[in-house]
Each structure stands twice: as C-alpha cells, then as structure tokens.
C-alpha atoms as a PDB file:
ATOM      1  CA  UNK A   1     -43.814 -19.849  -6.694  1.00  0.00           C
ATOM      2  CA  UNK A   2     -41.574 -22.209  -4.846  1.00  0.00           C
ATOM      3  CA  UNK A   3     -38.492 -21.544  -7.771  1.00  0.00           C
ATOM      4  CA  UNK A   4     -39.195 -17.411  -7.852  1.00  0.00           C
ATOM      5  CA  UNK A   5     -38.612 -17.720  -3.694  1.00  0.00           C
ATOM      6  CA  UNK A   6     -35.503 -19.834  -4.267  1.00  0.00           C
ATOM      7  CA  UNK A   7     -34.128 -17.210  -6.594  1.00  0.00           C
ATOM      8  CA  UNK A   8     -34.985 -14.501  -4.795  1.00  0.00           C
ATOM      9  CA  UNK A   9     -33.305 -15.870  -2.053  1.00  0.00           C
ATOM     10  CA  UNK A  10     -30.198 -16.359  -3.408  1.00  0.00           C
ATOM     11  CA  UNK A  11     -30.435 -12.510  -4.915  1.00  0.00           C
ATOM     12  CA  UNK A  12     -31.375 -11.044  -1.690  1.00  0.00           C
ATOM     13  CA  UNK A  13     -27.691 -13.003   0.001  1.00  0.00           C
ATOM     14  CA  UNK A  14     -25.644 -12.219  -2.172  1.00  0.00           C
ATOM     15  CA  UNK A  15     -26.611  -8.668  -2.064  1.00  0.00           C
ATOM     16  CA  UNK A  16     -26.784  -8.346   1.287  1.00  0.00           C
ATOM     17  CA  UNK A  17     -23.261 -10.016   1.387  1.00  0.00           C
ATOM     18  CA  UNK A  18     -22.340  -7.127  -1.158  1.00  0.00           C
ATOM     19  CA  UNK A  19     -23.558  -4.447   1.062  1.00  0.00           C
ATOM     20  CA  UNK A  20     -21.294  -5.756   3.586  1.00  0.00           C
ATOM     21  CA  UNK A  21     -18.289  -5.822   1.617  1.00  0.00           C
ATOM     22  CA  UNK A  22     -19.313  -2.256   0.769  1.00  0.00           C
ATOM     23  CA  UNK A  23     -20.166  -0.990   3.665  1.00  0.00           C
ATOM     24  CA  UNK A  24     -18.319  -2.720   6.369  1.00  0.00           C
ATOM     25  CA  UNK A  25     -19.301  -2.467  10.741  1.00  0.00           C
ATOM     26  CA  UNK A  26     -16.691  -0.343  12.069  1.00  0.00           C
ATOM     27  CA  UNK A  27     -17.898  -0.444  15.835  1.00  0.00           C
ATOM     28  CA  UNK A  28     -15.044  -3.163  16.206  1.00  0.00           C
ATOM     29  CA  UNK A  29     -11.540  -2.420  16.203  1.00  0.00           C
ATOM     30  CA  UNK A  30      -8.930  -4.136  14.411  1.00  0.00           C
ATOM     31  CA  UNK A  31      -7.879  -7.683  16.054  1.00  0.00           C
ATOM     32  CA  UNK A  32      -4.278  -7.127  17.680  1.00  0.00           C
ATOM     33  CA  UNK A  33      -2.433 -10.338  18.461  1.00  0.00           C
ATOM     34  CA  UNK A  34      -0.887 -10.754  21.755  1.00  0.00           C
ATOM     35  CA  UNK A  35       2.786 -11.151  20.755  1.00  0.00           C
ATOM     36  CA  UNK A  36       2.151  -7.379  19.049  1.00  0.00           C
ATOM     37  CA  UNK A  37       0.528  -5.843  22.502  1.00  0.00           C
ATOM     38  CA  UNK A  38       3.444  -7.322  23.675  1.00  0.00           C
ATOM     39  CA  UNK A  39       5.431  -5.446  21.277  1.00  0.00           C
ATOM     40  CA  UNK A  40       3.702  -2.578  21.642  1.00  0.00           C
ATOM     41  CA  UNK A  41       4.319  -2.336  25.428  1.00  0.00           C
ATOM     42  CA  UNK A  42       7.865  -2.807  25.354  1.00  0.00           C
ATOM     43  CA  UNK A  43       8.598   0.065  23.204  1.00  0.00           C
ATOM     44  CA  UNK A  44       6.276   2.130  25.000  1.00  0.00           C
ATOM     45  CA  UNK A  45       7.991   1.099  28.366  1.00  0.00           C
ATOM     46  CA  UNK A  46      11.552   1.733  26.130  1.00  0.00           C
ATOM     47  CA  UNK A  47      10.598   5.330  25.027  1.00  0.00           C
ATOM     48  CA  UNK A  48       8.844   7.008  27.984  1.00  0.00           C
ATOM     49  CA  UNK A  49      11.308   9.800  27.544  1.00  0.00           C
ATOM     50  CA  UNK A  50       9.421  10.512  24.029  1.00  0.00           C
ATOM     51  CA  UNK A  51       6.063  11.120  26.105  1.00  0.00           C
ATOM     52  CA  UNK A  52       8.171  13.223  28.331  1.00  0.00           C
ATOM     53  CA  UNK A  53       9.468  15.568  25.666  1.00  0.00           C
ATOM     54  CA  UNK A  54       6.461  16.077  23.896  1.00  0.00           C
ATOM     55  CA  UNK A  55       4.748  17.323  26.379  1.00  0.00           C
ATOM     56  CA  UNK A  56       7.411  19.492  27.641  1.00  0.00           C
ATOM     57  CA  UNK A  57       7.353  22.302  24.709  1.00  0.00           C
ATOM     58  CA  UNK A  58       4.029  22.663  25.314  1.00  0.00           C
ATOM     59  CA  UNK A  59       4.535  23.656  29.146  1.00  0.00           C
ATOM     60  CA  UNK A  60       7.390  25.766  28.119  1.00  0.00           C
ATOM     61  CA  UNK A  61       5.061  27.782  25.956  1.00  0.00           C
ATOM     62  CA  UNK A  62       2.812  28.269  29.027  1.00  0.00           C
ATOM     63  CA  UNK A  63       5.495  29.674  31.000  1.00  0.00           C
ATOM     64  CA  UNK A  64       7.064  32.017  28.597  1.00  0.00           C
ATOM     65  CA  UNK A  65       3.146  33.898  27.929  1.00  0.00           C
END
C-alpha cells in the first residue's frame, strides 16, 4: 500500500505541474521592472502630443455631422 501511495503521489505532481504548464493563471499581469515603468513614463510624458492627435480626428468627425 505504502509504495502504490508513493507512486501515486509522484503521478498526481507531476501532472498537476503539467496542467499548470498547460493551462497557466492569468489573473496576474506580467512583472514590469521599475527601470521599464520608468521608461515607459518618460516617453509617455515625451509624446503627449500623440494622445492629443488621436483624439482630435475623432472630434473633428463630430463636428462636421
């Protein structure tokens, strides 16, 4: 009894570390390091005429119906 427990122990991990693999938690997002936040600000805070402008045609379209 004692060695068909021990197997079916091992079986049952590495299956459920299969099913992980497989079918991974996606409630968590992808780790971003700080220096790429960073990053990630400063050409934001570089381009805020982009945000600007693509928002703009959109408005335009309003205005013209």
């Amino acid at each position: 009894m004692n060695r068909r427990k021990k197997i079916k122990d091992i079986y049952d991990k590495r299956m459920k570390q299969a099913n992980l693999k497989i079918n991974p938690k996606k409630a968590k997002p992808k780790y971003i390091s700080k220096a790429e936040r960073a990053k990630m600000e400063a050409e934001a805070a570089a381009n805020p005429s982009m945000d600007l402008n693509a928002e703009a045609p959109e408005t335009s379209e309003i205005q013209d119906a």
